[in-house]
N, C-alpha and C. Protein backbone atom coordinates (compact mmCIF):
# COMPACT_ATOMS: atom_id res chain seq x y z
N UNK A 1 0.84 -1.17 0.00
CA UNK A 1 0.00 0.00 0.00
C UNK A 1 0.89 1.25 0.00
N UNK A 2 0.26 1.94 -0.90
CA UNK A 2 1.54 3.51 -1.60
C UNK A 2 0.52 4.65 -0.30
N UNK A 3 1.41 5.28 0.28
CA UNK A 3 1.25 6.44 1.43
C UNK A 3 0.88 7.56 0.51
N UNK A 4 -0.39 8.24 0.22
CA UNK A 4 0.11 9.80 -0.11
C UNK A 4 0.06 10.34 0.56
N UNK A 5 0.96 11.62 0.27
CA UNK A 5 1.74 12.89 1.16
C UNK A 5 1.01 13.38 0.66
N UNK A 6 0.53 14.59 1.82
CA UNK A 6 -0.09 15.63 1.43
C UNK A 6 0.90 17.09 1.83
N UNK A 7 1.32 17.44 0.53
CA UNK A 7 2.54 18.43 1.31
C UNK A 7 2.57 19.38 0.02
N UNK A 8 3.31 20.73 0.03
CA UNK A 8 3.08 21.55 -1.34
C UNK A 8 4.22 20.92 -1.55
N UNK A 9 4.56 21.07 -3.65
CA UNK A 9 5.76 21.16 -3.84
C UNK A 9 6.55 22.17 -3.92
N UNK A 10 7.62 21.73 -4.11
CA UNK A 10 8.59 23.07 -4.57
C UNK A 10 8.09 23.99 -5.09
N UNK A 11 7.72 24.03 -6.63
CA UNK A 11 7.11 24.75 -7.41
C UNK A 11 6.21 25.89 -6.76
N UNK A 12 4.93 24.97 -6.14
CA UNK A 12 3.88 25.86 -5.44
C UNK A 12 4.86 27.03 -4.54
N UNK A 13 5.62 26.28 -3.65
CA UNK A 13 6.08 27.14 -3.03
C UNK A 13 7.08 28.78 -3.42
N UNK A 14 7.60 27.97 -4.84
CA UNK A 14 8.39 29.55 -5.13
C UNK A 14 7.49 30.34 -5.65
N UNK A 15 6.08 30.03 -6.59
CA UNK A 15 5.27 30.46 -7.16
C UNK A 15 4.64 31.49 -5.42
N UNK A 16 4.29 30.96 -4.78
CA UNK A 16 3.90 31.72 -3.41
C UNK A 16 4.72 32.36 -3.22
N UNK A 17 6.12 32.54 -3.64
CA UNK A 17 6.79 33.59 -2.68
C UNK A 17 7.16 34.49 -4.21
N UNK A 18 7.22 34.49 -4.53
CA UNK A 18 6.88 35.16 -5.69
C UNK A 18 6.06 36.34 -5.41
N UNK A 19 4.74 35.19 -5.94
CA UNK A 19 3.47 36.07 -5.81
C UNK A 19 3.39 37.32 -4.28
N UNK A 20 3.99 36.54 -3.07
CA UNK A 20 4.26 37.56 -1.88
C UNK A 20 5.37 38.84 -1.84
N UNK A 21 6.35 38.67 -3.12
CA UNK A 21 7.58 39.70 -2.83
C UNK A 21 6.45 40.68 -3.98
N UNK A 22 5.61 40.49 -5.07
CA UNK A 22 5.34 41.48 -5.85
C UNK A 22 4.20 42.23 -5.01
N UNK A 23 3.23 41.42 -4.24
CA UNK A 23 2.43 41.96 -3.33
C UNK A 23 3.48 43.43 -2.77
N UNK A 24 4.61 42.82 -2.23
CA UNK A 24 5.01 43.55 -1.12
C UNK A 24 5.75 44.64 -1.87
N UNK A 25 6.12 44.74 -2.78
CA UNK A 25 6.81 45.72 -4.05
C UNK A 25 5.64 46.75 -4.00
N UNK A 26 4.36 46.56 -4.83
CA UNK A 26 3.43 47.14 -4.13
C UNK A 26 2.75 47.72 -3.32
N UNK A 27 3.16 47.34 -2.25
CA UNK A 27 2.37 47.93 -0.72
C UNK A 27 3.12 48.75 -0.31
N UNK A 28 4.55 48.93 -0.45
CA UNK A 28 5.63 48.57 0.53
C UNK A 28 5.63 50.86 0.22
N UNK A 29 5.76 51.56 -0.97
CA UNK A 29 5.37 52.92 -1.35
C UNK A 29 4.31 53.27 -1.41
N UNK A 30 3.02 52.41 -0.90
CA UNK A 30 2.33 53.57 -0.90
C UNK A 30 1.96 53.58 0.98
N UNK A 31 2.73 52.24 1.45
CA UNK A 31 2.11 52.89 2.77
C UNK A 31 3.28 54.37 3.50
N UNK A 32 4.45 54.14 2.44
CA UNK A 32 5.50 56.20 3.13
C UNK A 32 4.18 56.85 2.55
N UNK A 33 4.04 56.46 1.73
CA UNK A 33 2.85 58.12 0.78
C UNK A 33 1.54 58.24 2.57
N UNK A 34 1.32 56.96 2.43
CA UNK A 34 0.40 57.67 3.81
C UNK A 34 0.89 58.22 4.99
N UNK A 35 2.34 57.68 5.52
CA UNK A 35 2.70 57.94 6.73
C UNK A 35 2.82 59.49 6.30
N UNK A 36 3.94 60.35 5.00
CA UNK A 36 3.88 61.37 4.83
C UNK A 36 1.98 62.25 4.75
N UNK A 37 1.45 61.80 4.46
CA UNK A 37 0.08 62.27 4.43
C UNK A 37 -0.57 62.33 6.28
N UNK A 38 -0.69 61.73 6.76
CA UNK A 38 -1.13 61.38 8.03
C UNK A 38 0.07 62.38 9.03
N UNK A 39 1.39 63.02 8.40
CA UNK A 39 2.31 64.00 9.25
C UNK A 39 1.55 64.95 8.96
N UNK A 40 1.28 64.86 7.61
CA UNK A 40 0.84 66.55 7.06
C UNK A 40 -0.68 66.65 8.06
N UNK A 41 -1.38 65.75 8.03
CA UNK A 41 -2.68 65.76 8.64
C UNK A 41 -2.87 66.03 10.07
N UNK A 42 -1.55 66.21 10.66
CA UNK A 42 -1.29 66.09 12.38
C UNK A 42 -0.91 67.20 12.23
N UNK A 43 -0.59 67.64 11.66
CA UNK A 43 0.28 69.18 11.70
C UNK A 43 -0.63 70.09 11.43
N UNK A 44 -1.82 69.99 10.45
CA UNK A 44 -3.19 70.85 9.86
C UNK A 44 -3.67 70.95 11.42
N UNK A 45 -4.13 69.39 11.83
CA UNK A 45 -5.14 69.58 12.99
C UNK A 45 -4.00 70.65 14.15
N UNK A 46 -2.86 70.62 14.43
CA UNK A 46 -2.13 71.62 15.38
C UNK A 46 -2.50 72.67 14.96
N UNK A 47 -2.01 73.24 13.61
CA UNK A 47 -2.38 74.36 13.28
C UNK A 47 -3.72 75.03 13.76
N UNK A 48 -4.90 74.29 13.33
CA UNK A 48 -6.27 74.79 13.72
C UNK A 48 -6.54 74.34 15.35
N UNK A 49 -5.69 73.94 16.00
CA UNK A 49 -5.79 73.54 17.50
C UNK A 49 -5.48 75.02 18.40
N UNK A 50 -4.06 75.51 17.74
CA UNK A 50 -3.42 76.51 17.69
C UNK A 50 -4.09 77.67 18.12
N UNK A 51 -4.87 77.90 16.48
CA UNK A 51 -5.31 78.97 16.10
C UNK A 51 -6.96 79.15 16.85
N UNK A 52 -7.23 77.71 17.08
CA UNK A 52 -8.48 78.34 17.97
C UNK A 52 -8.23 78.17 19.25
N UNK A 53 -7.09 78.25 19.89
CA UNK A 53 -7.04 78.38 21.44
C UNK A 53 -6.82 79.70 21.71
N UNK A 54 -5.43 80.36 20.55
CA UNK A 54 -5.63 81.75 20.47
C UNK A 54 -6.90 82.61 20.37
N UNK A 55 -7.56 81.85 19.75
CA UNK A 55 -9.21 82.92 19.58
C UNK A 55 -9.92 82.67 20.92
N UNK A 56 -10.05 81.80 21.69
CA UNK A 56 -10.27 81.55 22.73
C UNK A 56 -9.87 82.55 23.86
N UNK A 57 -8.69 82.57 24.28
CA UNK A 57 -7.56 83.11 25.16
C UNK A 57 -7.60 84.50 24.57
N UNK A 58 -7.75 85.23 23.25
CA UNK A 58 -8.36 86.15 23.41
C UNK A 58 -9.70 86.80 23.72
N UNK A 59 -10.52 86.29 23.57
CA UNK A 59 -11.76 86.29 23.95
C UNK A 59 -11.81 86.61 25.73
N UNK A 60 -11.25 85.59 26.38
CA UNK A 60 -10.95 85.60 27.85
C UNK A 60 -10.17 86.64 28.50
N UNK A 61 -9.54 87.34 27.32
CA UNK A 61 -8.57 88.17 27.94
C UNK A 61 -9.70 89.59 27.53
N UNK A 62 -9.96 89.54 26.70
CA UNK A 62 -11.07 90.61 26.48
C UNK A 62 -12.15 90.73 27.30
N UNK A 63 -12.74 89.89 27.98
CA UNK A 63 -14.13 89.83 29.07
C UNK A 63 -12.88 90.05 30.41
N UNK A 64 -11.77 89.33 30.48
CA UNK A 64 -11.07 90.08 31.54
C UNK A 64 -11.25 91.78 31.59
N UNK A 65 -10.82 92.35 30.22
CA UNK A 65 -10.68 93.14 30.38
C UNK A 65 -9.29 93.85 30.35
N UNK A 66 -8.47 93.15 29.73
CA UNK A 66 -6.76 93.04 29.32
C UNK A 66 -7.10 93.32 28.03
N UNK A 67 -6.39 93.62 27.36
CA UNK A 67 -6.60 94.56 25.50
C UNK A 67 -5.57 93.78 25.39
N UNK A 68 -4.55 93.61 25.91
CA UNK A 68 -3.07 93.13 25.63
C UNK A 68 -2.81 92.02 24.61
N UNK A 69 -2.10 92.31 23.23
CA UNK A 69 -2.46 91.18 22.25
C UNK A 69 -1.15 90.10 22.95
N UNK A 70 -1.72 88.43 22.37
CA UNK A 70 -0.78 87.78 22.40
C UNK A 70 0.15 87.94 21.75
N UNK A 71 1.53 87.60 22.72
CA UNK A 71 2.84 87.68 21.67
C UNK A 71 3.56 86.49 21.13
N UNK A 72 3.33 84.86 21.99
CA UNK A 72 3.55 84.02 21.75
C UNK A 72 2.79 82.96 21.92
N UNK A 73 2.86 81.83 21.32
CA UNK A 73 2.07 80.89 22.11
C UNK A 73 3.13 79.67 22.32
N UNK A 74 4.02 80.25 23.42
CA UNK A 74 5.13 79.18 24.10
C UNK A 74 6.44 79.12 23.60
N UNK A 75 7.53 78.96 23.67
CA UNK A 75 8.58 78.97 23.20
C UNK A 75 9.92 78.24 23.87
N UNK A 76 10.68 79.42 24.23
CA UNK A 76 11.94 78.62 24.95
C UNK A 76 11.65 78.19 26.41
N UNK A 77 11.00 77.92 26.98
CA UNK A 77 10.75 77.57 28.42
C UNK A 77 10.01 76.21 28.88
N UNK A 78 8.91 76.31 27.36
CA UNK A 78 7.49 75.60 27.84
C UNK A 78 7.42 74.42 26.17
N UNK A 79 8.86 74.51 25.54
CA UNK A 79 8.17 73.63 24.59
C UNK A 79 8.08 74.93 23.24
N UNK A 80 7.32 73.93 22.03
CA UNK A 80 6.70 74.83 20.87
C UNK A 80 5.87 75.59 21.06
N UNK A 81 4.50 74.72 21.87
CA UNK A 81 3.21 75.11 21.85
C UNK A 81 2.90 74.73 23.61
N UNK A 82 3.73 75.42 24.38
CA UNK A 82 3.21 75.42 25.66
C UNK A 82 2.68 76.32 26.23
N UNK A 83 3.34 77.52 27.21
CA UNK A 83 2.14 78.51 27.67
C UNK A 83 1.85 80.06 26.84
N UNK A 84 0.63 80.35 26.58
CA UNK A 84 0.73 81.94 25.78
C UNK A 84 1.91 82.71 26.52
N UNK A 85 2.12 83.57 25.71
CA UNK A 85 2.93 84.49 25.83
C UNK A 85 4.58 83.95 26.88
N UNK A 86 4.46 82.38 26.27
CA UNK A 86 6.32 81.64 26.74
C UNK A 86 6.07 82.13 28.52
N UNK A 87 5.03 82.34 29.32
CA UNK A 87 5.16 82.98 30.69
C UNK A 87 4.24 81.83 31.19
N UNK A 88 4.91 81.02 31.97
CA UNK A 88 3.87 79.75 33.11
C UNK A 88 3.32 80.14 33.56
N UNK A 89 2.88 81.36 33.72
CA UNK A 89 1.68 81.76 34.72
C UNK A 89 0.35 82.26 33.59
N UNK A 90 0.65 81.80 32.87
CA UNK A 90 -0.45 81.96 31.75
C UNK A 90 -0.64 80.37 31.20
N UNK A 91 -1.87 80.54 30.72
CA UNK A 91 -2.37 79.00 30.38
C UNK A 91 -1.81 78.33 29.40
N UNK A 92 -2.08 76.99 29.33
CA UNK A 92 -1.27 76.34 28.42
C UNK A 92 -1.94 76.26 26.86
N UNK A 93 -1.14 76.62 25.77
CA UNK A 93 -2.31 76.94 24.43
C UNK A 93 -2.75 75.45 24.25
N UNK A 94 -2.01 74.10 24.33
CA UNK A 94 -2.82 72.93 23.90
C UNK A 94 -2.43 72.29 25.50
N UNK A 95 -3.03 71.32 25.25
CA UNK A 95 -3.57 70.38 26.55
C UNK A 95 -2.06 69.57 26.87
N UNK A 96 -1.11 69.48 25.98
CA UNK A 96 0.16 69.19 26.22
C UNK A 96 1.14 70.32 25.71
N UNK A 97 2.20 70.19 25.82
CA UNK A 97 3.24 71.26 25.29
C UNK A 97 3.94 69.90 24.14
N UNK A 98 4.60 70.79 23.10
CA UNK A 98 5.64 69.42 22.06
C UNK A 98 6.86 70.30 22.48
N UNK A 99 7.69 69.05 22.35
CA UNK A 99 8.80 69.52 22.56
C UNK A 99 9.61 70.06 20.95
N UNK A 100 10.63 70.72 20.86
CA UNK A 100 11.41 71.23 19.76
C UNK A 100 11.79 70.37 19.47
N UNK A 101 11.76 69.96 17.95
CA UNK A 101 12.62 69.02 17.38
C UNK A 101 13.00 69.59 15.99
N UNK A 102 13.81 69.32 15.21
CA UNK A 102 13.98 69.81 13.91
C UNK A 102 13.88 68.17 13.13
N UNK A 103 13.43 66.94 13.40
CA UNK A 103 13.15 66.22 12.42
C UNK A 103 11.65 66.21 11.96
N UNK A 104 11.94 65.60 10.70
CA UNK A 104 11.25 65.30 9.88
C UNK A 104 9.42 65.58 10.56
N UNK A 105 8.40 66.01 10.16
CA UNK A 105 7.28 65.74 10.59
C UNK A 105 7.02 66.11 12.20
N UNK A 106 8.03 66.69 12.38
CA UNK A 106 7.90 67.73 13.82
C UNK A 106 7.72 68.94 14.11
N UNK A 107 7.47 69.72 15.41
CA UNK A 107 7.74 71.08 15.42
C UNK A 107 9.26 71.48 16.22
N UNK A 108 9.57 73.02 15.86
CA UNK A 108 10.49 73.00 16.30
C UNK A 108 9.96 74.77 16.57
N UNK A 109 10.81 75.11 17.29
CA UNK A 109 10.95 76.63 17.64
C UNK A 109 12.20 77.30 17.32
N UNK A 110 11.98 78.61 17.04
CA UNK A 110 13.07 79.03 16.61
C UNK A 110 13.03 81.09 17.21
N UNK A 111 13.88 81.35 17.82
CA UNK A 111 14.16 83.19 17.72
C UNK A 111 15.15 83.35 16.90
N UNK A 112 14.74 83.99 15.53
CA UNK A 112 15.74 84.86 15.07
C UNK A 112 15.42 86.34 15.30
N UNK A 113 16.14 86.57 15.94
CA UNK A 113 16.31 88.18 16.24
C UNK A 113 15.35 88.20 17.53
N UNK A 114 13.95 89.33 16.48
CA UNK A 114 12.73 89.43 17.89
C UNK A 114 11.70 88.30 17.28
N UNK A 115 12.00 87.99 15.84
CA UNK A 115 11.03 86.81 15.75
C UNK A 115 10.92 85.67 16.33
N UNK A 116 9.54 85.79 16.74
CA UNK A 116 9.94 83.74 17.08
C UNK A 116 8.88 83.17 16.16
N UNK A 117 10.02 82.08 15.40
CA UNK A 117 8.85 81.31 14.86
C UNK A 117 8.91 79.86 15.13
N UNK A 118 7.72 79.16 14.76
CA UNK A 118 7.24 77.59 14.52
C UNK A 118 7.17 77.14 13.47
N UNK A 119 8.11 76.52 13.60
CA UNK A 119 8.81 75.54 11.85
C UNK A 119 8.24 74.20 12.36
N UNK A 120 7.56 73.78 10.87
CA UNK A 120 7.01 72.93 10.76
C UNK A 120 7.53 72.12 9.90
N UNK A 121 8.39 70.71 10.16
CA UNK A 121 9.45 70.36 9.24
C UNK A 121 8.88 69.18 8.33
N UNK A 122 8.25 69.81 7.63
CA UNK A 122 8.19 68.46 6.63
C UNK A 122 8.06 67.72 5.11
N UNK A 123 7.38 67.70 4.21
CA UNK A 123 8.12 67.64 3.22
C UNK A 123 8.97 69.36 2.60
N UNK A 124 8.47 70.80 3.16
CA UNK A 124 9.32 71.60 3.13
C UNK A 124 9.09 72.20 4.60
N UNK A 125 10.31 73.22 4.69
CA UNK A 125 9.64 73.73 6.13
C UNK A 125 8.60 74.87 6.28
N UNK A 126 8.19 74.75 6.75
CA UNK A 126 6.48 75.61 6.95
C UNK A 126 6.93 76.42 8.56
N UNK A 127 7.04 78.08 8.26
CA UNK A 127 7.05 78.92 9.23
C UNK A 127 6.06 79.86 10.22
N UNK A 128 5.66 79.77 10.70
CA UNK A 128 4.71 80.36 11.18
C UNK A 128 4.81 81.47 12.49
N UNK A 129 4.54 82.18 12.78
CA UNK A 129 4.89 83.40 13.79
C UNK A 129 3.46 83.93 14.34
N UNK A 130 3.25 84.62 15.77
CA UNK A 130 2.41 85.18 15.96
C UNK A 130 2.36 86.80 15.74
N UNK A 131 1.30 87.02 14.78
CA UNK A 131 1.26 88.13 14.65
C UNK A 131 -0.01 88.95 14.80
N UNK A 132 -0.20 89.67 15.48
CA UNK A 132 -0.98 90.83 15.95
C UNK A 132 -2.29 89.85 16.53
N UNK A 133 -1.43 88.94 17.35
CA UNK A 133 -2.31 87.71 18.31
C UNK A 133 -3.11 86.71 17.39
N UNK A 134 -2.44 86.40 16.19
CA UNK A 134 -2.90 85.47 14.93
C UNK A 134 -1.61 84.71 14.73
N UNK A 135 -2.24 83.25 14.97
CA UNK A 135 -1.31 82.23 14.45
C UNK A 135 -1.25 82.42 12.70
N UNK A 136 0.06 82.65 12.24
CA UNK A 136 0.29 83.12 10.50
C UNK A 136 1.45 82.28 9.91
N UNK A 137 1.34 81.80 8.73
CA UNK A 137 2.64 81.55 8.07
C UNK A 137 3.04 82.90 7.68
N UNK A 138 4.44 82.73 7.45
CA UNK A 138 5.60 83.88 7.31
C UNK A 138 5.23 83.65 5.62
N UNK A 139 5.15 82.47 5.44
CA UNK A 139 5.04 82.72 3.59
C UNK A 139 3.82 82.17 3.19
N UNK A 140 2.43 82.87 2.83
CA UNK A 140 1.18 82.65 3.21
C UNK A 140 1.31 81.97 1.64
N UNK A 141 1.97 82.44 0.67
CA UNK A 141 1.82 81.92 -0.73
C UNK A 141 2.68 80.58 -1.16
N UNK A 142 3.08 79.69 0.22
CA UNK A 142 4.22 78.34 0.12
C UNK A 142 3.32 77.82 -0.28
N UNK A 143 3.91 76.66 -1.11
CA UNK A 143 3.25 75.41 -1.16
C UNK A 143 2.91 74.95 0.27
N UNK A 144 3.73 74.44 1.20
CA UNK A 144 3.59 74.19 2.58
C UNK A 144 2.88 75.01 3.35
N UNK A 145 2.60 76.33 3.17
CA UNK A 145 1.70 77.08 4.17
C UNK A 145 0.10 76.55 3.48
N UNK A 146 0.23 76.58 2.04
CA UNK A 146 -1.33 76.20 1.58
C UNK A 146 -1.78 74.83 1.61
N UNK A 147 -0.33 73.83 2.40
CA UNK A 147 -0.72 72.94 2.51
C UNK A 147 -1.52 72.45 3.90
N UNK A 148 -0.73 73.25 4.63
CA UNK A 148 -1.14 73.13 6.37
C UNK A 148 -2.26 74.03 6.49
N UNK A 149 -2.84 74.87 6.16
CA UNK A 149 -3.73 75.99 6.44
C UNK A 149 -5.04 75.61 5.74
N UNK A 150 -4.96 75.27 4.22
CA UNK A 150 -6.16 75.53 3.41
C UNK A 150 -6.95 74.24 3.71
């Protein structure tokens, strides 16, 4: 009496790995295209996180009864985005502070001179500054500012 094996052969098997390296040739660029998409998408939602805590915190400072525009929202002390006006005794603009980083898909802080800005590093860098208590890109006509903003 003849035993059959039940087992793949060779064949099947290179044909399967085959068929698995072209799968993975495939998959393998478009899942950077999302990770780069999903930075850009974390960075939009900061931006508008940003920009409506400032509208907020002015608002509060106005029923205070303070006129006083914001000058920062956090800097060398507290992080990128830690307390308005870089002073701990003022509130925090998001519910955490980020720390400075200059890689890829991060924020970073920067003073040149009296500016301070928030560079946004990623496929280019995206600058942003507070101005006249408005979160703004420095170059409203970038590719990168119309990418994070619009």
């Amino acid at each position: 009496m003849i035993k059959s094996r039940k087992a793949f052969t060779m064949i099947e098997l290179v044909f399967v790995i085959v068929v698995i390296g072209i799968l993975a040739a495939v998959a393998v660029p478009r899942f950077a295209a999302t990770r780069d998409d999903a930075e850009i998408t974390k960075a939009r939602v900061t931006v508008a996180s940003v920009r409506n805590a400032l509208a907020m915190e002015r608002q509060k400072r106005i029923l205070r009864g303070d006129f006083n525009k914001i000058i920062a929202v956090g800097g060398t002390n507290t992080g990128v985005f830690g307390n308005f006006d870089d002073n701990a005794s003022q509130p925090m603009v998001l519910e955490y502070a980020i720390s400075s980083s200059s890689q890829k898909g991060k924020w970073e802080y920067k003073k040149v001179g009296s500016e301070k800005q928030y560079i946004f590093h990623g496929l280019s860098d995206v600058i942003f500054l507070v101005n006249n208590g408005k979160f703004v890109c420095k170059s409203p006509s970038s590719d990168g500012c119309k990418q994070l903003t619009n």
